[in-house]
PDB file of N, CA and C in Angstrom:
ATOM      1  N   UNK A   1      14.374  -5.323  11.046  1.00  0.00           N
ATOM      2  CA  UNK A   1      13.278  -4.651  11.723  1.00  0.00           C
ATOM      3  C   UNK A   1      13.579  -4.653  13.217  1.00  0.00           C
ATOM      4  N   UNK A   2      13.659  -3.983  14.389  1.00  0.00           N
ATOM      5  CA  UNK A   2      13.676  -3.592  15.130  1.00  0.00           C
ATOM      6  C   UNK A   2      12.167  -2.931  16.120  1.00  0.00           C
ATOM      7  N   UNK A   3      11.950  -3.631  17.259  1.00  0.00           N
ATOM      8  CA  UNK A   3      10.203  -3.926  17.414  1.00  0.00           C
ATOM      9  C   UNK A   3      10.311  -2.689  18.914  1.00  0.00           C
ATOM     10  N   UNK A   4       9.595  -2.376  19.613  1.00  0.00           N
ATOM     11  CA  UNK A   4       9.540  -1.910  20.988  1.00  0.00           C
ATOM     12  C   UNK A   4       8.007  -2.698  21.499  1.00  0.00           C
ATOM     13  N   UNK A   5       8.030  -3.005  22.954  1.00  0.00           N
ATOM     14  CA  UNK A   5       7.177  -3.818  23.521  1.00  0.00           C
ATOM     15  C   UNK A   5       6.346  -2.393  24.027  1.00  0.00           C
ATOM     16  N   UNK A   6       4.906  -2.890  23.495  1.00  0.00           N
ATOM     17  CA  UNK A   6       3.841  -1.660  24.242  1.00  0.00           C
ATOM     18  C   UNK A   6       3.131  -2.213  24.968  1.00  0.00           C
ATOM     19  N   UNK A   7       2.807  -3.323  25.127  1.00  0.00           N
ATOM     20  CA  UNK A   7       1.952  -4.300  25.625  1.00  0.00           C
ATOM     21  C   UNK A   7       2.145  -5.738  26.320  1.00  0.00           C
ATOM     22  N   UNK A   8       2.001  -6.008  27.581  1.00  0.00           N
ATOM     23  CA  UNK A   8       2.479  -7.236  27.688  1.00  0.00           C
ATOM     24  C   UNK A   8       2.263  -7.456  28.736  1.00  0.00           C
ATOM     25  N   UNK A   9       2.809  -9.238  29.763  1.00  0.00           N
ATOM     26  CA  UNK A   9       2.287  -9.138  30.775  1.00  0.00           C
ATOM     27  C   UNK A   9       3.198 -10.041  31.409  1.00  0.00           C
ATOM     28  N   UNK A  10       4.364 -10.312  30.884  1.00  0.00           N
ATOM     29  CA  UNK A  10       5.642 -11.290  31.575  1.00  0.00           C
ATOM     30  C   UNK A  10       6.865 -10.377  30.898  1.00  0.00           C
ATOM     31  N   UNK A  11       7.751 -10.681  31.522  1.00  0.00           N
ATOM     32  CA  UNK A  11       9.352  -9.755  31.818  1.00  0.00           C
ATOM     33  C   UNK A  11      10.037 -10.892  30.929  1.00  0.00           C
ATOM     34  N   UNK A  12       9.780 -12.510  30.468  1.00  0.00           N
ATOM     35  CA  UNK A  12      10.453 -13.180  30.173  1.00  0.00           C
ATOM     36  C   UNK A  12      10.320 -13.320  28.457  1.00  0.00           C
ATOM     37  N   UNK A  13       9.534 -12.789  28.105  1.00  0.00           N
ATOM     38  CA  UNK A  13       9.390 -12.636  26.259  1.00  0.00           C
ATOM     39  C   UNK A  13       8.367 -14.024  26.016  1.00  0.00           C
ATOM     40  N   UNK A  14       7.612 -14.523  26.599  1.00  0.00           N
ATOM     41  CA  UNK A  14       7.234 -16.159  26.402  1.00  0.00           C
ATOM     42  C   UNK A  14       5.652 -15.643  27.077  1.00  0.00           C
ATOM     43  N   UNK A  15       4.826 -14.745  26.243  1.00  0.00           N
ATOM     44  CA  UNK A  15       3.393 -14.922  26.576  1.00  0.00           C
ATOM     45  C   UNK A  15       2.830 -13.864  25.663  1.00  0.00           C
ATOM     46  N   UNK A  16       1.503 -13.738  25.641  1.00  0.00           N
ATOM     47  CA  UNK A  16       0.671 -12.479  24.099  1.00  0.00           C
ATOM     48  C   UNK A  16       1.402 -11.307  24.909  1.00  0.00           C
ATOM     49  N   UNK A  17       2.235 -10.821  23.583  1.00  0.00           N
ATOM     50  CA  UNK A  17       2.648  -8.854  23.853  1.00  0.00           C
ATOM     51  C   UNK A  17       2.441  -8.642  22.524  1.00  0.00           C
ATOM     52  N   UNK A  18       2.250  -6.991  22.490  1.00  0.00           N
ATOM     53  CA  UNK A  18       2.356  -6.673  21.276  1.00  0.00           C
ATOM     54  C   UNK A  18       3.500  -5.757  21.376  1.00  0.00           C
ATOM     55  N   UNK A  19       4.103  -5.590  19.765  1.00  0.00           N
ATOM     56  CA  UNK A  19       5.441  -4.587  19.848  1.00  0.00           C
ATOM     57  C   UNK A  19       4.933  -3.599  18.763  1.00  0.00           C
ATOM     58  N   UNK A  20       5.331  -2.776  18.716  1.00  0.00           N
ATOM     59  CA  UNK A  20       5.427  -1.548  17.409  1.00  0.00           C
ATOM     60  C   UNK A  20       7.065  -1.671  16.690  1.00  0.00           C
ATOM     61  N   UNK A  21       6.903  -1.878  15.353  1.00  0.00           N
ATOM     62  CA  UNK A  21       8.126  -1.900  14.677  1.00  0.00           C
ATOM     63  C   UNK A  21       8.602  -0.245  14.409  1.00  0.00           C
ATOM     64  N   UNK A  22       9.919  -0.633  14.166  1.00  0.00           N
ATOM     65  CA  UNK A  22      10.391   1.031  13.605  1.00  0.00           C
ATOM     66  C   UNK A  22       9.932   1.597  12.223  1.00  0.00           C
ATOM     67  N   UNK A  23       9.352   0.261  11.545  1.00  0.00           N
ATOM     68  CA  UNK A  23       8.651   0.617  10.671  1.00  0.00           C
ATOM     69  C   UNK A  23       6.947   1.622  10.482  1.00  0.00           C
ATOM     70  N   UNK A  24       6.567   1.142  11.409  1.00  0.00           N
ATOM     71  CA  UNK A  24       5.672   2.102  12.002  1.00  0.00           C
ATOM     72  C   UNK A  24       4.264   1.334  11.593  1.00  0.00           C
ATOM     73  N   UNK A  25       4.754  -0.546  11.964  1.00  0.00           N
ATOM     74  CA  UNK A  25       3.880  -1.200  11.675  1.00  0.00           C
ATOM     75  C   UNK A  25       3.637  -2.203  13.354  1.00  0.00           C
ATOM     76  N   UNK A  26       2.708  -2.890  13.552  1.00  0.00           N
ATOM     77  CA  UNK A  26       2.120  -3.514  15.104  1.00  0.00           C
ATOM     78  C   UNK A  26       3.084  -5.296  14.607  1.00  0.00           C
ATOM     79  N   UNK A  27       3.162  -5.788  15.487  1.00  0.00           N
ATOM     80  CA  UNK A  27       3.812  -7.417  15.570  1.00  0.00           C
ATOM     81  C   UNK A  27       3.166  -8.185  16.856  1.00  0.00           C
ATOM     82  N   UNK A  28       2.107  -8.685  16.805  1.00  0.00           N
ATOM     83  CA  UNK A  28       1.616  -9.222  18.058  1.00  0.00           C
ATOM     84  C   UNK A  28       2.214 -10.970  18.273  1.00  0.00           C
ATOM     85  N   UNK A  29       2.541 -11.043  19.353  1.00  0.00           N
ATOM     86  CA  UNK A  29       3.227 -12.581  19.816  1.00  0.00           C
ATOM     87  C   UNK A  29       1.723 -12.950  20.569  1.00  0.00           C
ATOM     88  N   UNK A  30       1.249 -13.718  20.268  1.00  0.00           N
ATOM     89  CA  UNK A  30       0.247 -14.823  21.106  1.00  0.00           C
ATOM     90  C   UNK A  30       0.229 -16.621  21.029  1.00  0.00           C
ATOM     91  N   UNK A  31      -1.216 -16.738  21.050  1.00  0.00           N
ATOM     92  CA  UNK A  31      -0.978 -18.351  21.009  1.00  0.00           C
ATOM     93  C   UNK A  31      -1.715 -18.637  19.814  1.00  0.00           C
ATOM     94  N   UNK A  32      -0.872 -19.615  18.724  1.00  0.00           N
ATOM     95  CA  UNK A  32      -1.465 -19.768  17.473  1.00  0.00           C
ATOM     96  C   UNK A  32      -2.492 -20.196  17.472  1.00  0.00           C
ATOM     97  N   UNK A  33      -3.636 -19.728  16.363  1.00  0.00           N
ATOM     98  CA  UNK A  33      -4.957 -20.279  15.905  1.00  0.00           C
ATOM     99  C   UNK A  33      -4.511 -20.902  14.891  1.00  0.00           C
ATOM    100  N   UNK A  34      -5.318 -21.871  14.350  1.00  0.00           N
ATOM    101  CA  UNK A  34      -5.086 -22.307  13.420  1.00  0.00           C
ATOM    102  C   UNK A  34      -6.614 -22.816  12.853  1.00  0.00           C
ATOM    103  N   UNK A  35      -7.670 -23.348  13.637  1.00  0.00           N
ATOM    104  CA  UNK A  35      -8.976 -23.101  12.848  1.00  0.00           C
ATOM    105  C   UNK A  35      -9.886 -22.738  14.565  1.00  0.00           C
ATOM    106  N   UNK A  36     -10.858 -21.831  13.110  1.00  0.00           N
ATOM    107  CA  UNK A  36     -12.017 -21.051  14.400  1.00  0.00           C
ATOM    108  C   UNK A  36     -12.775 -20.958  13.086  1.00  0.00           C
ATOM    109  N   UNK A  37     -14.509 -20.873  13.612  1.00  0.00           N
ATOM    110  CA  UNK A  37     -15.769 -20.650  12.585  1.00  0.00           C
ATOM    111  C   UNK A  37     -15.144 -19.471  12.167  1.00  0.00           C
ATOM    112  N   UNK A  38     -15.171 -18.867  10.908  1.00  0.00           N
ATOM    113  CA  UNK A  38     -15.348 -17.960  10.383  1.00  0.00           C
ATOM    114  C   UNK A  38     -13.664 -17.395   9.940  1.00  0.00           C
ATOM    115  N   UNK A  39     -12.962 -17.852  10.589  1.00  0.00           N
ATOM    116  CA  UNK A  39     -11.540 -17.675   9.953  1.00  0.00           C
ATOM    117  C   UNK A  39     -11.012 -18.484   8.879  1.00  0.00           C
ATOM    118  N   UNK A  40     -10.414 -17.664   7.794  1.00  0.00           N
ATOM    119  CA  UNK A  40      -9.828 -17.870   6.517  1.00  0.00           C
ATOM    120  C   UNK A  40      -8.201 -17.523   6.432  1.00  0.00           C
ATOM    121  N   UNK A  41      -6.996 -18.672   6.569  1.00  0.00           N
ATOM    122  CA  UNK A  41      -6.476 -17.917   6.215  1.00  0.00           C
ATOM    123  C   UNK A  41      -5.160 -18.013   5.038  1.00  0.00           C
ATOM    124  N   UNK A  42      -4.606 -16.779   4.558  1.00  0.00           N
ATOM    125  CA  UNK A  42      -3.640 -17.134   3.353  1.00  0.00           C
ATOM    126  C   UNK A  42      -2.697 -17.713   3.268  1.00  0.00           C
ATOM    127  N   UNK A  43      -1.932 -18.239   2.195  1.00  0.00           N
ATOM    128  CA  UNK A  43      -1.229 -18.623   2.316  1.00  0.00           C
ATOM    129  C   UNK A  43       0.216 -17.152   2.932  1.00  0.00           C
ATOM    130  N   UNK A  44       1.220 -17.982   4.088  1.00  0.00           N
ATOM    131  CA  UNK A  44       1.945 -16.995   4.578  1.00  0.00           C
ATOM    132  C   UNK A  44       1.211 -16.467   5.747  1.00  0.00           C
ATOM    133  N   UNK A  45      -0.258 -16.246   6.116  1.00  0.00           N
ATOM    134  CA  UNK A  45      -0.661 -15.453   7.254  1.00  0.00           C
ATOM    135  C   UNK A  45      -0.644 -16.431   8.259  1.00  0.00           C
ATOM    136  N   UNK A  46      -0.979 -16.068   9.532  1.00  0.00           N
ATOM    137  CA  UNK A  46      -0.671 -16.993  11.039  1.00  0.00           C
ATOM    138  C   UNK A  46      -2.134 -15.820  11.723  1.00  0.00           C
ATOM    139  N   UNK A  47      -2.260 -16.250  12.572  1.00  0.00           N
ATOM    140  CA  UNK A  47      -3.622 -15.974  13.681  1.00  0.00           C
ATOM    141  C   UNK A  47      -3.062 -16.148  14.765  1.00  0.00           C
ATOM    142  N   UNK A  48      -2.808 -15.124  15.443  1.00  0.00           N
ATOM    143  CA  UNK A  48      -2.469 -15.429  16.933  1.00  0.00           C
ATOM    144  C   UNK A  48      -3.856 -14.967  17.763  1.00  0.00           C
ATOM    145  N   UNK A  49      -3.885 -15.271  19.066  1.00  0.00           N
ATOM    146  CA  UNK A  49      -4.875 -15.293  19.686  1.00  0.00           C
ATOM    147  C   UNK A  49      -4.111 -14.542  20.860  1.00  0.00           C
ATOM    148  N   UNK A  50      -4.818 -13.330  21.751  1.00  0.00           N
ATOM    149  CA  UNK A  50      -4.262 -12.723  22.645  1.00  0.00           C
ATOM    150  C   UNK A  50      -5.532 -12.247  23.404  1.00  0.00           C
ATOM    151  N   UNK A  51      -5.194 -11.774  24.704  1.00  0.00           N
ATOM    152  CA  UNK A  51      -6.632 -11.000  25.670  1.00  0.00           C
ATOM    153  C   UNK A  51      -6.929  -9.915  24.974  1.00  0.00           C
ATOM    154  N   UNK A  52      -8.483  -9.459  25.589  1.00  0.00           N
ATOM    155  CA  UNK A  52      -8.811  -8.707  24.836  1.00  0.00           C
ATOM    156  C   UNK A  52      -8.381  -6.949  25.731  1.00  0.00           C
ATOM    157  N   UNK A  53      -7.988  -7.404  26.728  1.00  0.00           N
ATOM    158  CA  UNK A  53      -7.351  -6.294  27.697  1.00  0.00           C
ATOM    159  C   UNK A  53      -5.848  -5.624  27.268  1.00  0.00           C
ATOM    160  N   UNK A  54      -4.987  -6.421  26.788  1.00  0.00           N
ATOM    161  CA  UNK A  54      -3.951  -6.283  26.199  1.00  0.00           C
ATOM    162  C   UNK A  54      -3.685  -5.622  25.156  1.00  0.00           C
ATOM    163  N   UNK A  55      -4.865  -5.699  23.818  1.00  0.00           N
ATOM    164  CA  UNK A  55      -4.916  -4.977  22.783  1.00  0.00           C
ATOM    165  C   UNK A  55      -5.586  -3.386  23.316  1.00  0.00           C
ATOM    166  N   UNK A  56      -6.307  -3.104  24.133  1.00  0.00           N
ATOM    167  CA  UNK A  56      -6.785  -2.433  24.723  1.00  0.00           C
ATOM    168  C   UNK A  56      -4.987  -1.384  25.062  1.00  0.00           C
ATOM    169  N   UNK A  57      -4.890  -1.770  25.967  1.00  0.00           N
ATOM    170  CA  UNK A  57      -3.517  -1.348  26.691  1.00  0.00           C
ATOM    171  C   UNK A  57      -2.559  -0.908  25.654  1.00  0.00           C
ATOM    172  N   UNK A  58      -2.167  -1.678  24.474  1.00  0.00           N
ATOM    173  CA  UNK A  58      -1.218  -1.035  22.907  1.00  0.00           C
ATOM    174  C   UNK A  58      -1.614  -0.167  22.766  1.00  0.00           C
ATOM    175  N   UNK A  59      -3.196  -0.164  22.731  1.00  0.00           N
ATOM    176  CA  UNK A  59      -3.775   0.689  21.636  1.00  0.00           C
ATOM    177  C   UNK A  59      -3.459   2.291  22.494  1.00  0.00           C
ATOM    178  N   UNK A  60      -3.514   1.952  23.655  1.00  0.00           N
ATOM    179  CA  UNK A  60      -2.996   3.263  24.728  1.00  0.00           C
ATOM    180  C   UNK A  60      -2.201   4.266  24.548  1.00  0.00           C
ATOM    181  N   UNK A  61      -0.853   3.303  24.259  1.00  0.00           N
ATOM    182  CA  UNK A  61       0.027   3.368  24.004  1.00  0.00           C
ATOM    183  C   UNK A  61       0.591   4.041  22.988  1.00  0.00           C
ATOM    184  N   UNK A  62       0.283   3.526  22.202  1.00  0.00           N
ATOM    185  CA  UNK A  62       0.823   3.508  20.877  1.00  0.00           C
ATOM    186  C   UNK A  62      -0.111   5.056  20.695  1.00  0.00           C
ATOM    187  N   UNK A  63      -0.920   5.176  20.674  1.00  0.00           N
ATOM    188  CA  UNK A  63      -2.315   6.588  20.561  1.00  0.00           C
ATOM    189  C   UNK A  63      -1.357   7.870  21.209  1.00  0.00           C
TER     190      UNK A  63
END
């Protein structure tokens, strides 16, 4: 898989970005959750946590 960065806010790869795969699917890098009220999650899934300005900005993007 092969990703492109739409979103982000450091040049060094080490903070929440999101990428678009060539698959024509989203890959967001943030800071792991692991418990919050109301989150469930599967076995295999992860929760990252990112600003809410950032998803904003992909969604720009990517649109």
């Amino acid at each position: 898989m092969k990703v492109r960065k739409v979103a982000g806010t450091c040049h060094d790869g080490t903070c929440p970005t999101v990428y678009v795969t060539d698959t024509g699917s989203v890959v967001v890098q943030g800071y792991a959750v692991s418990q919050a009220d109301g989150l469930t999650l599967a076995d295999g899934e992860q929760a990252v946590e990112i600003p809410a300005d950032l998803l904003s900005n992909a969604l720009e993007d990517i649109r």
